[in-house]
Protein backbone atom coordinates (compact mmCIF):
# COMPACT_ATOMS: atom_id res chain seq x y z
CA UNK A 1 -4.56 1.80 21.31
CA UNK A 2 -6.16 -1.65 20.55
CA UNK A 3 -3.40 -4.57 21.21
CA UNK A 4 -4.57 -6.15 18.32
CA UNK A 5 -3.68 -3.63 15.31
CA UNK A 6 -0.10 -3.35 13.22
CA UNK A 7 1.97 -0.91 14.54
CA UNK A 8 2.93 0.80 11.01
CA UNK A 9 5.88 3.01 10.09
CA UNK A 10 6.31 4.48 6.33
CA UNK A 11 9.34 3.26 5.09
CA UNK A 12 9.58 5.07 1.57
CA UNK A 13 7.06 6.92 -0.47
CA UNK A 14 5.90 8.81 -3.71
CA UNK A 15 3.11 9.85 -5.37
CA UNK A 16 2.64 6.11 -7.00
CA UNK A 17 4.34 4.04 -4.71
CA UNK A 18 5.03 3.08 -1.31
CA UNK A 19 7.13 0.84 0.95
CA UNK A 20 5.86 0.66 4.25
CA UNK A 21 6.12 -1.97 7.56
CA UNK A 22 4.31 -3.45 10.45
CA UNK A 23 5.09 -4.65 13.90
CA UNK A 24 2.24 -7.66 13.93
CA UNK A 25 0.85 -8.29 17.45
CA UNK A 26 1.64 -11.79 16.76
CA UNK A 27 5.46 -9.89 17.12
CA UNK A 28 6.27 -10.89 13.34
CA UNK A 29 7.28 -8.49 10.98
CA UNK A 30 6.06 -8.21 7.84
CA UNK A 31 6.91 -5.66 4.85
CA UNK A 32 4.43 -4.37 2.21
CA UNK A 33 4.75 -2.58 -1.49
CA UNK A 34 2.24 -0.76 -2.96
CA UNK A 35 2.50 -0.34 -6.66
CA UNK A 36 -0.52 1.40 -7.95
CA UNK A 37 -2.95 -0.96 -7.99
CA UNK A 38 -0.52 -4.05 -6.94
CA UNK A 39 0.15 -4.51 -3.49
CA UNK A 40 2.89 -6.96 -2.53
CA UNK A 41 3.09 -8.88 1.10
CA UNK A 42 6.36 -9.56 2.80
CA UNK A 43 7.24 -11.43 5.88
CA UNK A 44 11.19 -10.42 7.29
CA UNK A 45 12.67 -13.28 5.50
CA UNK A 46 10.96 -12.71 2.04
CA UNK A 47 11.77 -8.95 2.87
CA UNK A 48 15.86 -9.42 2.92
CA UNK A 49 15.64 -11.35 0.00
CA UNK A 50 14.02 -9.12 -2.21
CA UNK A 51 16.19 -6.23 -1.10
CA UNK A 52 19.10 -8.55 -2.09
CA UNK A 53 17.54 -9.15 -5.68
CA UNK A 54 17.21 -5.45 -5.67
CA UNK A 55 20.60 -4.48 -4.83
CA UNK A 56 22.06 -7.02 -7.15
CA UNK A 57 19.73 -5.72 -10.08
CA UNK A 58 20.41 -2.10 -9.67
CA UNK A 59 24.21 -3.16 -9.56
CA UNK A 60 23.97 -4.26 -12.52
């Protein structure tokens, strides 16, 4: 395996969407959302506050 690629786990997925995450080999985290044609970039930070915004929307 080449020390310089993502590690990547699936988080979530169906057949439009998917949540997935990578280990960098920088050691950062960062989160990712693919919505159809949209993808969305996360680093940890930006990643906890989204699920926040999500929590507090679907509590809603």
């Amino acid at each position: 395996m080449d020390n310089n690629e993502p590690i990547t786990k699936t988080l979530s997925e169906t057949s439009n969407y998917m949540a997935w995450m990578a280990d960098e080999p920088d050691g950062e985290t960062t989160y990712h959302l693919e919505l159809n044609n949209v993808t969305l970039h996360f680093f940890k930070e930006e990643w906890v506050e989204f699920l926040d915004l999500m929590r507090d929307l679907v509590g809603k």
